[in-house]
Protein backbone atom coordinates (compact mmCIF):
# COMPACT_ATOMS: atom_id res chain seq x y z
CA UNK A 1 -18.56 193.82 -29.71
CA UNK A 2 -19.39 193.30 -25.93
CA UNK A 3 -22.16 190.30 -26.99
CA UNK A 4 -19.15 188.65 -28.71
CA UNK A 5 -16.48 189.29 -25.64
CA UNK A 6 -19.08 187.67 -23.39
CA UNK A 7 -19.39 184.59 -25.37
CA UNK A 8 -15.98 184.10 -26.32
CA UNK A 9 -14.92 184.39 -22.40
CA UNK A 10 -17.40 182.49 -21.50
CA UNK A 11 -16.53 179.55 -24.04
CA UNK A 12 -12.90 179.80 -22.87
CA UNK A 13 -14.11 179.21 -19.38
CA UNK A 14 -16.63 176.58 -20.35
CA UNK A 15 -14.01 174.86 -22.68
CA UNK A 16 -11.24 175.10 -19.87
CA UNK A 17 -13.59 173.19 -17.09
CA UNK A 18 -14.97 170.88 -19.35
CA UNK A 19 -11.47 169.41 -19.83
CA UNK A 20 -10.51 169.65 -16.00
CA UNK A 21 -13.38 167.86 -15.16
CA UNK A 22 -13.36 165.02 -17.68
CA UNK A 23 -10.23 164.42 -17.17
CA UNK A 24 -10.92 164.26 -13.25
CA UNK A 25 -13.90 161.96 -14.32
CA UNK A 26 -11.78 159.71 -16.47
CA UNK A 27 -9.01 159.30 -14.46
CA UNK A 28 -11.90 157.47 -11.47
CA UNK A 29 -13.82 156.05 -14.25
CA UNK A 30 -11.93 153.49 -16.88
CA UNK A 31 -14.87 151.88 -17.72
CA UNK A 32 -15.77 151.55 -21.41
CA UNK A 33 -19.02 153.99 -21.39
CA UNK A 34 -17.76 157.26 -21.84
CA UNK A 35 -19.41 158.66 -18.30
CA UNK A 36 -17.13 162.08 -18.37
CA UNK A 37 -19.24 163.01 -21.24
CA UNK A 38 -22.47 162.16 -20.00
CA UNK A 39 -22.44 163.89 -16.50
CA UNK A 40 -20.32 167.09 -18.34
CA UNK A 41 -23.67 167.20 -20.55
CA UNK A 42 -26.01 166.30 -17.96
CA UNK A 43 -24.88 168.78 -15.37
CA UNK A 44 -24.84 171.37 -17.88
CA UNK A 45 -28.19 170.74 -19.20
CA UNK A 46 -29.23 171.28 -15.48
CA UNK A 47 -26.88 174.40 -14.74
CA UNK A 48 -28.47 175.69 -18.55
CA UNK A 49 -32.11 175.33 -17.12
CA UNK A 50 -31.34 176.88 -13.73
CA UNK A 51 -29.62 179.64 -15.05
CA UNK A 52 -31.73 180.94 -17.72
CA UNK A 53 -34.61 180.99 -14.80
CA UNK A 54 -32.74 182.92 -12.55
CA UNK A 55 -31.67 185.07 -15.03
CA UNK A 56 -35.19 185.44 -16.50
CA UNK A 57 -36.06 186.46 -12.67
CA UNK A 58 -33.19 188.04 -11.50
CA UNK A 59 -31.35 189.97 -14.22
CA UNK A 60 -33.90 190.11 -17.29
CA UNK A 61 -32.32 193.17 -19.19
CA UNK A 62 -28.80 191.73 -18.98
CA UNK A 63 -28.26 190.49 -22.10
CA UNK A 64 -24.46 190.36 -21.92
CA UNK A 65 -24.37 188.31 -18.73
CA UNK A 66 -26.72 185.82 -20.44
CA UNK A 67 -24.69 185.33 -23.16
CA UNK A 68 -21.50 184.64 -21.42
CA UNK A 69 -23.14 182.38 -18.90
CA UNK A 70 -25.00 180.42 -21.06
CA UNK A 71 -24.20 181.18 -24.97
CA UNK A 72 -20.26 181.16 -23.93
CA UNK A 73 -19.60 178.98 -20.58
CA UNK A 74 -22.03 176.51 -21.31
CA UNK A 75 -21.96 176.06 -24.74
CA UNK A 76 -18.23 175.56 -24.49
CA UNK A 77 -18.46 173.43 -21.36
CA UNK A 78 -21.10 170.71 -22.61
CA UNK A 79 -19.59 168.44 -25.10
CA UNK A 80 -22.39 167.38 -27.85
CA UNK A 81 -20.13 167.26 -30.56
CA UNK A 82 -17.88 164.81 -28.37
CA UNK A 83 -21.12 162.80 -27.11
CA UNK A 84 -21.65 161.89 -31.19
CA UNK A 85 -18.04 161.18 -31.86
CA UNK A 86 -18.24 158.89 -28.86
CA UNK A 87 -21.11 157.20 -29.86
CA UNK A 88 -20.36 156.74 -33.19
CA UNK A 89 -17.01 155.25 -32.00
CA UNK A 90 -19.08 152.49 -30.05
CA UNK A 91 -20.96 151.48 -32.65
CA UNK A 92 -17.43 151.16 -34.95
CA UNK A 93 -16.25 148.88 -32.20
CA UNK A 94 -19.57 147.04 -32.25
CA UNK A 95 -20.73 148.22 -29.22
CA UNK A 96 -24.27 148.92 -30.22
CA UNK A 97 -26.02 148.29 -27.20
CA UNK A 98 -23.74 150.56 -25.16
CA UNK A 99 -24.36 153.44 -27.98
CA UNK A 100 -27.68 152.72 -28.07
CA UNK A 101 -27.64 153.22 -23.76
CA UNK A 102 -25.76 156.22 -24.29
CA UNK A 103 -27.96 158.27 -26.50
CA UNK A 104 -31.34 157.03 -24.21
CA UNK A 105 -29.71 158.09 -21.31
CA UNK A 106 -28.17 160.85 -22.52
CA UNK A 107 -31.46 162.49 -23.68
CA UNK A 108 -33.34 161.08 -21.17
CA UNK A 109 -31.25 162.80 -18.77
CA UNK A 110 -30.50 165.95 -20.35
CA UNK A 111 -33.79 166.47 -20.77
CA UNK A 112 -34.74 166.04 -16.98
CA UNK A 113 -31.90 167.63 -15.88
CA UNK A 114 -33.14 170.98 -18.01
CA UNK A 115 -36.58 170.78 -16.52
CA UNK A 116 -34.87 170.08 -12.96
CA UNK A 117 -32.70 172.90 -13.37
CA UNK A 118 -35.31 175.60 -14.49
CA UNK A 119 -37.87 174.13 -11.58
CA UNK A 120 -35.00 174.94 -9.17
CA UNK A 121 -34.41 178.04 -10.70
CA UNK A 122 -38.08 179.04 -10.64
CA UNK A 123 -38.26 177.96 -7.16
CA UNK A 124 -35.47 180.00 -5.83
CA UNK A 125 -36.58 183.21 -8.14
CA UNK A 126 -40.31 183.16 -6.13
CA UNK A 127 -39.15 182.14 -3.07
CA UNK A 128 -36.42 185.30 -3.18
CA UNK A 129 -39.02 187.64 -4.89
CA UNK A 130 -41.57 186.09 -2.38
């Protein structure tokens, strides 16, 4: 019961700032690329890389807090499901070269930002632990 707590907290929390920012995001950017999306999943992909080093450095029997951190807050605060609508949407409105941009970049940069985020992670578990 505690595993599912943690994840459903967390995906409140994840769900909650996922709006606030996008709509932060969108309200600078009114370009036709859907950027909110893209840095939401981008910056998660990095915060999902650095945490689960830290954890795995830090806090490796607590099960619980990985779960809400990454099971709940991020997988309610990245937006994959909207990323596909998005892109699908582009290509409806025969934007095919930005749909085609958006899913290079997107994995391109999720991707990197992942390995970026569990470098840092690394980094700062060693350099702590010495």
């Amino acid at each position: 019961m505690k595993q599912i707590l943690a994840v459903g907290c967390g995906g409140f929390l994840g769900a909650v700032c996922r709006y606030l920012l996008s709509q932060w995001i969108s309200f600078l950017h009114k370009g036709t690329f859907p950027l909110a999306t893209f840095l939401v999943n981008v910056f998660g992909c990095f915060l999902i890389g650095f945490l689960t080093a830290l954890l795995s450095g830090f806090f490796p029997s607590r099960k619980n807090l990985s779960l809400f951190l990454t099971t709940g807050l991020l997988g309610g605060f990245t937006t994959f499901s909207t990323f596909g609508l998005e892109t699908v949407s582009l290509m409806q409105d025969g934007n095919w070269m930005l749909a085609f941009v958006n899913m290079a970049v997107s994995l391109a940069c999720g991707l990197l930002g992942v390995c970026c985020g569990k470098l840092v992670g690394e980094l700062l578990t060693s350099h702590i632990n010495g």
